[in-house]
C-alpha atoms as a PDB file:
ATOM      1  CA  UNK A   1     -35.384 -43.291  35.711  1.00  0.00           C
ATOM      2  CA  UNK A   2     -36.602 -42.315  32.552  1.00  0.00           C
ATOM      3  CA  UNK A   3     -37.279 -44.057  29.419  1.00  0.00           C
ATOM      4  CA  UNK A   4     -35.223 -45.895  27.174  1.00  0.00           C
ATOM      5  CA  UNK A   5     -33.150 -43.768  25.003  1.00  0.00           C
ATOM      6  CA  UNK A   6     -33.543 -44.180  20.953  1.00  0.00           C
ATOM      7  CA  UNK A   7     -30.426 -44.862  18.955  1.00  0.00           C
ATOM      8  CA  UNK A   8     -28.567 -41.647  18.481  1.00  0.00           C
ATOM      9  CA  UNK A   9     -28.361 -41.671  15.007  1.00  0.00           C
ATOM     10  CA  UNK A  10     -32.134 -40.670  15.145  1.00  0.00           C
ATOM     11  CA  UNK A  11     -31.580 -38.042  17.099  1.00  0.00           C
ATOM     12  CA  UNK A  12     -29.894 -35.275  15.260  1.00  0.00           C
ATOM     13  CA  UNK A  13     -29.604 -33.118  18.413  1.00  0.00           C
ATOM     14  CA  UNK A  14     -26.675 -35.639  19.658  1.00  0.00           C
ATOM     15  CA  UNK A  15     -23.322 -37.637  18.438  1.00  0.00           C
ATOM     16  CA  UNK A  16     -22.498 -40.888  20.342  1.00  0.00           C
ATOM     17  CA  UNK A  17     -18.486 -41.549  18.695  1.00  0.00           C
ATOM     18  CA  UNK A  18     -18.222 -44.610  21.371  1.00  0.00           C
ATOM     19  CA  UNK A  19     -21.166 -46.338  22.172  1.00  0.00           C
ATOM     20  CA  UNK A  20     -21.210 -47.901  25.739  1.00  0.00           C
ATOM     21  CA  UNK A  21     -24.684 -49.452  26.039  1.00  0.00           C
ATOM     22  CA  UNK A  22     -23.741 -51.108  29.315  1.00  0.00           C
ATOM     23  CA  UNK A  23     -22.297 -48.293  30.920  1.00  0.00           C
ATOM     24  CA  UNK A  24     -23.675 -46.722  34.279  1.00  0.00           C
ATOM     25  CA  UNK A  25     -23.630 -43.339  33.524  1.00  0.00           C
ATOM     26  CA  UNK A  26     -24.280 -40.817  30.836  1.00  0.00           C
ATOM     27  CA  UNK A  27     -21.851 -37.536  30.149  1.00  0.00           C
ATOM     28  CA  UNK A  28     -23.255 -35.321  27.857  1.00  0.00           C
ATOM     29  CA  UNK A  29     -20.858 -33.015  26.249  1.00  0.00           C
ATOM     30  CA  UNK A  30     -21.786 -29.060  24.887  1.00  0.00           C
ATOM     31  CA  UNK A  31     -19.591 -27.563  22.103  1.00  0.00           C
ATOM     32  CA  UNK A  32     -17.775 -23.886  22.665  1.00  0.00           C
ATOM     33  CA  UNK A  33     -19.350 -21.289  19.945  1.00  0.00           C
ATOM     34  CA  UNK A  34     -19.011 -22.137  16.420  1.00  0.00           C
ATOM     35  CA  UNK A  35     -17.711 -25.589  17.371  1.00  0.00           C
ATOM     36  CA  UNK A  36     -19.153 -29.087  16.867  1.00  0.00           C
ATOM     37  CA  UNK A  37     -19.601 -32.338  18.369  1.00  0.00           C
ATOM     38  CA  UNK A  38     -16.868 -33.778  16.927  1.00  0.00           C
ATOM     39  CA  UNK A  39     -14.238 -31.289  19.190  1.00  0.00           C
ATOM     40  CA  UNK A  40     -15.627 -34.444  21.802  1.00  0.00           C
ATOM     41  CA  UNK A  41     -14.525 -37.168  20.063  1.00  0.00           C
ATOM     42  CA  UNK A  42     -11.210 -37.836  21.996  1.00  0.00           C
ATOM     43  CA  UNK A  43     -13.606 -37.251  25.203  1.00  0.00           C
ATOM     44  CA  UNK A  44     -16.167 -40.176  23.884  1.00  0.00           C
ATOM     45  CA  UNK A  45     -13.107 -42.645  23.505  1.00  0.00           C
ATOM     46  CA  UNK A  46     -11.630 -41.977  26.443  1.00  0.00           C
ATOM     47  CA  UNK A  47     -14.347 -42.425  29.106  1.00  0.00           C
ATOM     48  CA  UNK A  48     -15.981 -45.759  27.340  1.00  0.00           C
ATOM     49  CA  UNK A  49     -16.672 -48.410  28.348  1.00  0.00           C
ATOM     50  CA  UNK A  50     -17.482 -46.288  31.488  1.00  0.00           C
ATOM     51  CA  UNK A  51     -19.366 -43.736  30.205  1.00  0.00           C
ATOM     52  CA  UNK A  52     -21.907 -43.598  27.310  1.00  0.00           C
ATOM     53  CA  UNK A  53     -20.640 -40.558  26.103  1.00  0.00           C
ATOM     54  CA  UNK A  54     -23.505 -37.762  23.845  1.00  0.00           C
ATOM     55  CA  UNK A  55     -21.540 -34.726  22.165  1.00  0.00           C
ATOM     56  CA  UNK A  56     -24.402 -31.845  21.303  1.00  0.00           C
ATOM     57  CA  UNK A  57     -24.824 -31.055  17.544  1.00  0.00           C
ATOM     58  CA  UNK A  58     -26.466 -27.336  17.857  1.00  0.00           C
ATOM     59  CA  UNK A  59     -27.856 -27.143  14.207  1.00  0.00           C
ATOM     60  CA  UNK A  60     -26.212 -25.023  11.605  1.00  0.00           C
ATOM     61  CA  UNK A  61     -23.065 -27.143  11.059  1.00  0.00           C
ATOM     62  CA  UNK A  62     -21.780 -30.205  10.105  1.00  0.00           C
ATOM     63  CA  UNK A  63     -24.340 -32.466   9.325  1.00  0.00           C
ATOM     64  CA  UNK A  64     -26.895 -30.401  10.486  1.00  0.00           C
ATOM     65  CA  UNK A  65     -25.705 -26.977   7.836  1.00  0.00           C
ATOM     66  CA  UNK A  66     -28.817 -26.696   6.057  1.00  0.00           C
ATOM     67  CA  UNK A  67     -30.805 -26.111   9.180  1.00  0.00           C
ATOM     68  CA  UNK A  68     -30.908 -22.490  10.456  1.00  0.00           C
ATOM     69  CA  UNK A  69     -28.827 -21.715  13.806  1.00  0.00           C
ATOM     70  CA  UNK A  70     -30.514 -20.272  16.520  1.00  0.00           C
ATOM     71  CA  UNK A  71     -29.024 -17.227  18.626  1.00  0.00           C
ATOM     72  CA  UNK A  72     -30.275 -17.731  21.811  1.00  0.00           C
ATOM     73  CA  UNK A  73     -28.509 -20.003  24.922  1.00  0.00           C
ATOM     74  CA  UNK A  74     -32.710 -20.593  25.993  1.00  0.00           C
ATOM     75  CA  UNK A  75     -33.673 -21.715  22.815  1.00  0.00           C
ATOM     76  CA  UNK A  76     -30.794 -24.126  22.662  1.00  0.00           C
ATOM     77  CA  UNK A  77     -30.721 -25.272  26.507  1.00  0.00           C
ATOM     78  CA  UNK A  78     -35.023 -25.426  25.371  1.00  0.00           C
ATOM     79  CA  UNK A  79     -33.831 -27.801  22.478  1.00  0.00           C
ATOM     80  CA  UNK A  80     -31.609 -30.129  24.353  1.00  0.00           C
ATOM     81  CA  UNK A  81     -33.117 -30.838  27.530  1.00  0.00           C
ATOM     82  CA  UNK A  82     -36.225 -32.150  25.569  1.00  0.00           C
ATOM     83  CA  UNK A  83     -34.512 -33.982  23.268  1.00  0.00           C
ATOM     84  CA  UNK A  84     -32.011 -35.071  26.510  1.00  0.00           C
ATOM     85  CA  UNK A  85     -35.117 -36.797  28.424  1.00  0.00           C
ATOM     86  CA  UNK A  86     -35.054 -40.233  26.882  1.00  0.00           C
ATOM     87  CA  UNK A  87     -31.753 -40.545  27.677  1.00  0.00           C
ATOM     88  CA  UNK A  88     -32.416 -40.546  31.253  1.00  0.00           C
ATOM     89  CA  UNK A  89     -32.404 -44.306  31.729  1.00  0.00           C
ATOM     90  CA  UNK A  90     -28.932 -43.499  33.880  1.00  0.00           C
ATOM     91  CA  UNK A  91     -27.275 -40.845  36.057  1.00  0.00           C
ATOM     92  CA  UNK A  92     -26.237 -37.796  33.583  1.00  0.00           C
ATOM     93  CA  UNK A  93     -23.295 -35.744  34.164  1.00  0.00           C
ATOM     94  CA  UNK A  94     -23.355 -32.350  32.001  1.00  0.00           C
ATOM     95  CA  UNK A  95     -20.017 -30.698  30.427  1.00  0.00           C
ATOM     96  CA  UNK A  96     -19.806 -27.519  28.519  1.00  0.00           C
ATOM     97  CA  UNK A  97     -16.899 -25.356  27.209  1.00  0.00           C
ATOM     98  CA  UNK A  98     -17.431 -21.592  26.951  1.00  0.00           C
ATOM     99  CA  UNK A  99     -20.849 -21.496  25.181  1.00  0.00           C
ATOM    100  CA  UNK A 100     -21.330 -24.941  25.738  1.00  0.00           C
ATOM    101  CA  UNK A 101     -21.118 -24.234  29.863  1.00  0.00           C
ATOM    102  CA  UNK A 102     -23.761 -21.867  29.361  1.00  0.00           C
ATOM    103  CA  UNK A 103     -26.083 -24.272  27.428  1.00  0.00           C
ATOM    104  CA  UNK A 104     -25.501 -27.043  29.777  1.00  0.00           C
ATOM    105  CA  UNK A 105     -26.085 -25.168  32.932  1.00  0.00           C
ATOM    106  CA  UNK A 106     -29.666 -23.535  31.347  1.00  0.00           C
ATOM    107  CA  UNK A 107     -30.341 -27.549  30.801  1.00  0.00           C
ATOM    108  CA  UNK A 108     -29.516 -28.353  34.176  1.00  0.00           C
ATOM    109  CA  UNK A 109     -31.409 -25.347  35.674  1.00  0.00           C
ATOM    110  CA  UNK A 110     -34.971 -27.059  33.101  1.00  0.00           C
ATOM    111  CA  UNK A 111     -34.686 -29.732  35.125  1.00  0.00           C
ATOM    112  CA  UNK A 112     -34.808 -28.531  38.644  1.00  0.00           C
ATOM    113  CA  UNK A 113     -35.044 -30.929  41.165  1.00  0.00           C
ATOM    114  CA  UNK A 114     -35.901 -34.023  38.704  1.00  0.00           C
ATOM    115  CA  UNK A 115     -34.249 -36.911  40.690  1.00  0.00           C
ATOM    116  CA  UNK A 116     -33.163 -37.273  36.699  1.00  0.00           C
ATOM    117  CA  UNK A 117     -31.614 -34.191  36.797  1.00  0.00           C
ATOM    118  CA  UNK A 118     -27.668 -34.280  36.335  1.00  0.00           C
ATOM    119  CA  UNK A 119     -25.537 -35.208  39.205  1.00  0.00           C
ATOM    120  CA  UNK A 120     -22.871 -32.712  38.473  1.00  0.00           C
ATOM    121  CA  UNK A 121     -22.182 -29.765  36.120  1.00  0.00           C
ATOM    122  CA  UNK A 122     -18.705 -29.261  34.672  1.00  0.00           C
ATOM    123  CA  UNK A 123     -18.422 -26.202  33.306  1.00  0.00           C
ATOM    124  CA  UNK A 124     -15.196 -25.265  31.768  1.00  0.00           C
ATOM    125  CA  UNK A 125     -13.540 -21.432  29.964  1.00  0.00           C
ATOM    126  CA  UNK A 126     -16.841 -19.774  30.780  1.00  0.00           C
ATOM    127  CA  UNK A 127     -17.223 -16.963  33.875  1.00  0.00           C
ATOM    128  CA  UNK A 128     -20.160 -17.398  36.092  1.00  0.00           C
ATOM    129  CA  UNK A 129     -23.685 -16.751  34.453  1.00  0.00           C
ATOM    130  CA  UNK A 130     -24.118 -13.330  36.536  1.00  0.00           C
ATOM    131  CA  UNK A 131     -20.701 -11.985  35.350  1.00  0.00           C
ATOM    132  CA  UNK A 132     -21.750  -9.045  32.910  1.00  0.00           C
ATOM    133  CA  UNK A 133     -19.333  -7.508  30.147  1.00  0.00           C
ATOM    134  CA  UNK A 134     -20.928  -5.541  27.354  1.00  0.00           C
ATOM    135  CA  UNK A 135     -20.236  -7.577  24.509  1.00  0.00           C
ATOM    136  CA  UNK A 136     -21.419  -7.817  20.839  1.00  0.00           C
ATOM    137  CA  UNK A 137     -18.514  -9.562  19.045  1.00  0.00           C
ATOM    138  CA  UNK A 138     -21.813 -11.133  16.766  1.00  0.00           C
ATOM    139  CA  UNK A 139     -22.048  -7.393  14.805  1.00  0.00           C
ATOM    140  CA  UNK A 140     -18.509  -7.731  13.734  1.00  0.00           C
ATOM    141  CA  UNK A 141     -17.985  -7.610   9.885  1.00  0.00           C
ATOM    142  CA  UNK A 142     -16.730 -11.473   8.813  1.00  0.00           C
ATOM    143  CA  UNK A 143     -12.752 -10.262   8.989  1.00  0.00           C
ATOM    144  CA  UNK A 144     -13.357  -8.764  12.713  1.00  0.00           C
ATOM    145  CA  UNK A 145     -14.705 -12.349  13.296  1.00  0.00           C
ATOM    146  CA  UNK A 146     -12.684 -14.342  12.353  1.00  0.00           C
ATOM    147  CA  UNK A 147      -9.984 -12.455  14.464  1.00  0.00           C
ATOM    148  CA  UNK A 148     -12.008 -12.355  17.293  1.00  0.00           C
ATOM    149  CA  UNK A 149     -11.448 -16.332  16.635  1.00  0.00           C
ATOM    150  CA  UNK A 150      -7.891 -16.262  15.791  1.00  0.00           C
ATOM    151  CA  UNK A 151      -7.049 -14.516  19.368  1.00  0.00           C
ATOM    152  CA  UNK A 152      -8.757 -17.536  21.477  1.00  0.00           C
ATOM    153  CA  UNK A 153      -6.894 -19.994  19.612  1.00  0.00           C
ATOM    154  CA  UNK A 154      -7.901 -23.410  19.793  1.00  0.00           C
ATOM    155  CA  UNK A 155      -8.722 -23.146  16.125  1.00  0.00           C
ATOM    156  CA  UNK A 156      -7.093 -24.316  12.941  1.00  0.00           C
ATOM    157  CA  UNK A 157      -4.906 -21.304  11.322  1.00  0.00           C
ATOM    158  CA  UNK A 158      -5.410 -23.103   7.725  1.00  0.00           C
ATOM    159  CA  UNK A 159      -9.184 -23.078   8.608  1.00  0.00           C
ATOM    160  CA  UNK A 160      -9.240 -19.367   9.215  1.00  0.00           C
ATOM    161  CA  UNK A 161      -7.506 -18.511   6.195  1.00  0.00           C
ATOM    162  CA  UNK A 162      -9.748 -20.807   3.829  1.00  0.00           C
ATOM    163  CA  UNK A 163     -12.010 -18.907   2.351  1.00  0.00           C
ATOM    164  CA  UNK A 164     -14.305 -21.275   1.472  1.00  0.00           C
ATOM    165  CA  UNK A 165     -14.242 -22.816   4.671  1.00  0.00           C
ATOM    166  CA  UNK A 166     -15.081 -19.968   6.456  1.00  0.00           C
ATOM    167  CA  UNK A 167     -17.550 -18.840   4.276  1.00  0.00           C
ATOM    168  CA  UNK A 168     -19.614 -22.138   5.260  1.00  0.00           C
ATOM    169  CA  UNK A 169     -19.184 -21.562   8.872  1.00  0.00           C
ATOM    170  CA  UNK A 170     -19.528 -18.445   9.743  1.00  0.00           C
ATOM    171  CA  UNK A 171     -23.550 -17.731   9.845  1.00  0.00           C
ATOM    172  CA  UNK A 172     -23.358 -20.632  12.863  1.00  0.00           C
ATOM    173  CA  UNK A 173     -20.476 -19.107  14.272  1.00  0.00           C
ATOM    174  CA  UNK A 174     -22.167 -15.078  14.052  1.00  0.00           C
ATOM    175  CA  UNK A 175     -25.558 -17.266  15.541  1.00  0.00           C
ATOM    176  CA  UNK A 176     -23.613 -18.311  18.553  1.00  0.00           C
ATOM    177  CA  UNK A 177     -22.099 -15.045  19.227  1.00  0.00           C
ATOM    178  CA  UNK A 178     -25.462 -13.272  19.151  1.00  0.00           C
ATOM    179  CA  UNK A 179     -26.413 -16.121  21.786  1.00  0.00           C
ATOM    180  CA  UNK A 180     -23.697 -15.551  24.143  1.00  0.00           C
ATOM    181  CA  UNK A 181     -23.754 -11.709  23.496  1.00  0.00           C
ATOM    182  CA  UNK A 182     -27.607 -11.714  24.561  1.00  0.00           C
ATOM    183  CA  UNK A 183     -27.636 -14.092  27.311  1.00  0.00           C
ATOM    184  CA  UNK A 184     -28.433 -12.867  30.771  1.00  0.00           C
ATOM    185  CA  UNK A 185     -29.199 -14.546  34.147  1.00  0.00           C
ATOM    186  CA  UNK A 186     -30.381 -13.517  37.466  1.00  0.00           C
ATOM    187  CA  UNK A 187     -27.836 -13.507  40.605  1.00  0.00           C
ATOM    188  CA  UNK A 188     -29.906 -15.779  42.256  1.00  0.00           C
ATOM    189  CA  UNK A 189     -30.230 -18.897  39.333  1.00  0.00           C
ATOM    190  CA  UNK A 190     -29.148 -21.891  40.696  1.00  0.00           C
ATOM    191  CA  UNK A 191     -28.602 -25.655  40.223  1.00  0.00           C
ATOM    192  CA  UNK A 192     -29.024 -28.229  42.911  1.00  0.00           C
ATOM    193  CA  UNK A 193     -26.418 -30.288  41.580  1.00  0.00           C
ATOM    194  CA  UNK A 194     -22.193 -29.707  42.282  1.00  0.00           C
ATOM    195  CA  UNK A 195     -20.536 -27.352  40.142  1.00  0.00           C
ATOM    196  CA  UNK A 196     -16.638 -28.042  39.361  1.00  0.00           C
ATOM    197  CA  UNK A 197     -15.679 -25.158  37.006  1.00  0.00           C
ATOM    198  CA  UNK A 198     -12.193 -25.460  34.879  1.00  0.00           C
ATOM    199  CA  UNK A 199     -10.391 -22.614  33.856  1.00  0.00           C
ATOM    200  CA  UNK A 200      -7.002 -21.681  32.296  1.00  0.00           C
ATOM    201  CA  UNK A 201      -5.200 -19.388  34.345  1.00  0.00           C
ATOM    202  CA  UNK A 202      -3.950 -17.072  31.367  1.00  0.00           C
ATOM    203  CA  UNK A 203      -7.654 -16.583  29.869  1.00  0.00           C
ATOM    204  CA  UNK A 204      -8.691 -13.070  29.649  1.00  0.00           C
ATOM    205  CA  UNK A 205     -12.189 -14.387  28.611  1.00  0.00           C
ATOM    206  CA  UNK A 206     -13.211 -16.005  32.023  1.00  0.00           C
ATOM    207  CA  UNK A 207     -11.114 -14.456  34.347  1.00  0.00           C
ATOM    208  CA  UNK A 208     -10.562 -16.300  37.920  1.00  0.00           C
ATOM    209  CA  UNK A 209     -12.572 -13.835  39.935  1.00  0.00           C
ATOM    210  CA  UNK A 210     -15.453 -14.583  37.204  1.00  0.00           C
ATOM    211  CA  UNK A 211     -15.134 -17.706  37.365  1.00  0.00           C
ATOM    212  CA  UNK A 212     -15.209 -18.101  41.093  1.00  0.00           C
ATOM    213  CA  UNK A 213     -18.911 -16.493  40.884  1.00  0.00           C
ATOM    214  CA  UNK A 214     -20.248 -19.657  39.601  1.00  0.00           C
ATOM    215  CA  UNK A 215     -20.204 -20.746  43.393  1.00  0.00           C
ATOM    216  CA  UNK A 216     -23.167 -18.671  43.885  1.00  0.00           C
ATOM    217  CA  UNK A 217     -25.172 -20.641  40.790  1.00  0.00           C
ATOM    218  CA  UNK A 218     -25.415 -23.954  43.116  1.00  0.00           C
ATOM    219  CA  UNK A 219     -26.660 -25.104  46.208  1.00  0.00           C
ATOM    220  CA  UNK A 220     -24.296 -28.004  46.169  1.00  0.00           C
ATOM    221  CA  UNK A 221     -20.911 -28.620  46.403  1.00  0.00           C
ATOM    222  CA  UNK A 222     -18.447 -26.176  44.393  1.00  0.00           C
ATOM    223  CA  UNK A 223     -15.211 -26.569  43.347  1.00  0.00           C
ATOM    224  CA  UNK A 224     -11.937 -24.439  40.991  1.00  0.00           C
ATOM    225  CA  UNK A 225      -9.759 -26.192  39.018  1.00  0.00           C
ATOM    226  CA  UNK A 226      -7.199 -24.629  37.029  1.00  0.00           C
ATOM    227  CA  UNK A 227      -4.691 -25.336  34.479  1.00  0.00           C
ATOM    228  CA  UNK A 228      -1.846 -23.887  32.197  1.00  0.00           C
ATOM    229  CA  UNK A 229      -3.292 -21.943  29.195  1.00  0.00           C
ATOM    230  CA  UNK A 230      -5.653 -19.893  27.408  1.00  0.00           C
ATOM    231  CA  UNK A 231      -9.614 -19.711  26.480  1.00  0.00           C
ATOM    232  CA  UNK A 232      -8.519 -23.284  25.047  1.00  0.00           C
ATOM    233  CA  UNK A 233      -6.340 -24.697  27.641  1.00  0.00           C
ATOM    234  CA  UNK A 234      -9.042 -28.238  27.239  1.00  0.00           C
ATOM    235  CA  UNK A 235      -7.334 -28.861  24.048  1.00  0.00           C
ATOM    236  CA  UNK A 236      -3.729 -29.076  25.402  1.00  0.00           C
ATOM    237  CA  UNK A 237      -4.856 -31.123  28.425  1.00  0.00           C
ATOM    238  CA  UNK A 238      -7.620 -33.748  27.112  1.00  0.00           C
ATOM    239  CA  UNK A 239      -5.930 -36.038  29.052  1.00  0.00           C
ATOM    240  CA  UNK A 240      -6.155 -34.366  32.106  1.00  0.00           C
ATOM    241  CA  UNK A 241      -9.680 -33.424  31.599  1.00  0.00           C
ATOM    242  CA  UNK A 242     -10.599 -36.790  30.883  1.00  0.00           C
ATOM    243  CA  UNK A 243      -8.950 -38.492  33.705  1.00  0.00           C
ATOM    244  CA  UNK A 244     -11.125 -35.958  35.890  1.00  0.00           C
ATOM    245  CA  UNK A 245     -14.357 -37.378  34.140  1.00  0.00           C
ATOM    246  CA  UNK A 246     -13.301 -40.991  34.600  1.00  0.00           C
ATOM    247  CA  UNK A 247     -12.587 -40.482  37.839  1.00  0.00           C
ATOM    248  CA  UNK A 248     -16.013 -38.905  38.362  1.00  0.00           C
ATOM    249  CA  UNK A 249     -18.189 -41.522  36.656  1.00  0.00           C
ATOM    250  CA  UNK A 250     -16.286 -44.605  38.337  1.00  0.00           C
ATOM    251  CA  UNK A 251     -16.955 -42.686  41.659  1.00  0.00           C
ATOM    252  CA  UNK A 252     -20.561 -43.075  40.752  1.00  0.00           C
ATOM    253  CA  UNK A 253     -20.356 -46.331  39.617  1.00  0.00           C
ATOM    254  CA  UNK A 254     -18.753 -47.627  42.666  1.00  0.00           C
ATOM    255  CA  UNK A 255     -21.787 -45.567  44.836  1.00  0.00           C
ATOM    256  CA  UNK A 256     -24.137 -47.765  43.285  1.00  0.00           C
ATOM    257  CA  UNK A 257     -22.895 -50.778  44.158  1.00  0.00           C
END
């Protein structure tokens, strides 16, 4: 195992909302684009004391405004897996929503065959890697933005039509666009890990032929779940999604008995 993991709070790459020190395993949590840590809050509560739950803080927002975002999945997935390796005292289990999936399975795929790598990858509104659309939602002016955010839902209507508000988040928002609009990845990137990928069935975004492709990203184990909804069909069925993760973690904790 790895070394002992410092306090979060001096970590600004990661939010720990429910501290479980003596828990057995470690879910680490990646934000959709333009969203924060916080959207894992409900998650954190949820799975302790089982889990010791880390949400991602990319920087650019929140806490973490002043610092400029960066606009590339590598130079995030770069970012968090070295910050991740203290916290490798325990088995990790990576999730990721949209963005977020992407992030967490370029963190999985830095650590190779560590024996510290993650034990599974959840990876949730987000078509396989290798699934190519031509997309460049990031050169939108801010008003064909913030529709491009109002049609995936999932997102505060009052927050969209604050002006204000918006102002302050859109550069991280345009940042993580330009990250997901860039990204590419061979056919033949893998994980060793098993993959479980979530999907809503009425999302246009990450269609269930796309999704299916993430079978080919692993040499474990894969496996489809789907559920009723959109791009953000997680935010309707937390509890669903959170039963799945306790299951999975008290699975784990049982194999190491």
């Amino acid at each position: 195992m790895g070394p002992i993991a410092q306090p979060a709070a001096e970590n600004p790459w990661f939010r720990r909302y429910a501290p479980a020190p003596d828990a057995d395993h470690r879910v680490v949590c990646f934000p959709h684009a333009g969203g924060s840590a916080s959207y894992y809050l409900p998650v954190a509560r949820a799975l302790a004391p089982h889990a010791d739950v880390l949400a991602v803080q990319y920087p650019g927002r929140q806490d973490r405004y002043a610092e400029t975002p960066l606009t590339r999945i590598g130079a995030l997935a770069d970012e968090v897996y070295e910050n991740l390796l203290p916290w490798t005292d325990r088995p990790l289990t990576l999730f990721g929503h949209s963005m977020g999936a992407l992030v967490a399975f370029e963190v999985a795929r830095r650590f190779g065959d560590d024996p510290d790598g993650p034990v599974r990858l959840y990876v949730s509104g987000r078509r396989a890697p290798s699934t190519y659309r031509e997309e460049s939602h990031h050169k939108l002016d801010d008003a064909g933005l913030v529709e491009e955010i109002r049609s995936l839902g999932g997102t505060d209507t009052s927050a969209l039509e604050n002006p204000e508000l918006m102002a302050l988040a859109l550069p991280a928002l345009r940042a993580d666009y330009e990250a997901v609009d860039t990204y590419s990845c061979p056919p033949d990137a893998t994980v060793p890990c098993p993959v479980t990928a979530l999907v809503g069935h009425m999302d246009a975004r990450a269609t269930l032929p796309e999704v299916q492709v993430w079978r080919q990203h692993t040499t474990a184990a894969f496996d489809l779940k789907t559920y009723p909804g959109g791009h953000f069909y997680l935010t309707d069925h937390f509890p669903e999604i959170t039963a799945l993760l306790a299951a999975h973690v008290t699975s784990q904790e049982a194999s190491q008995l």
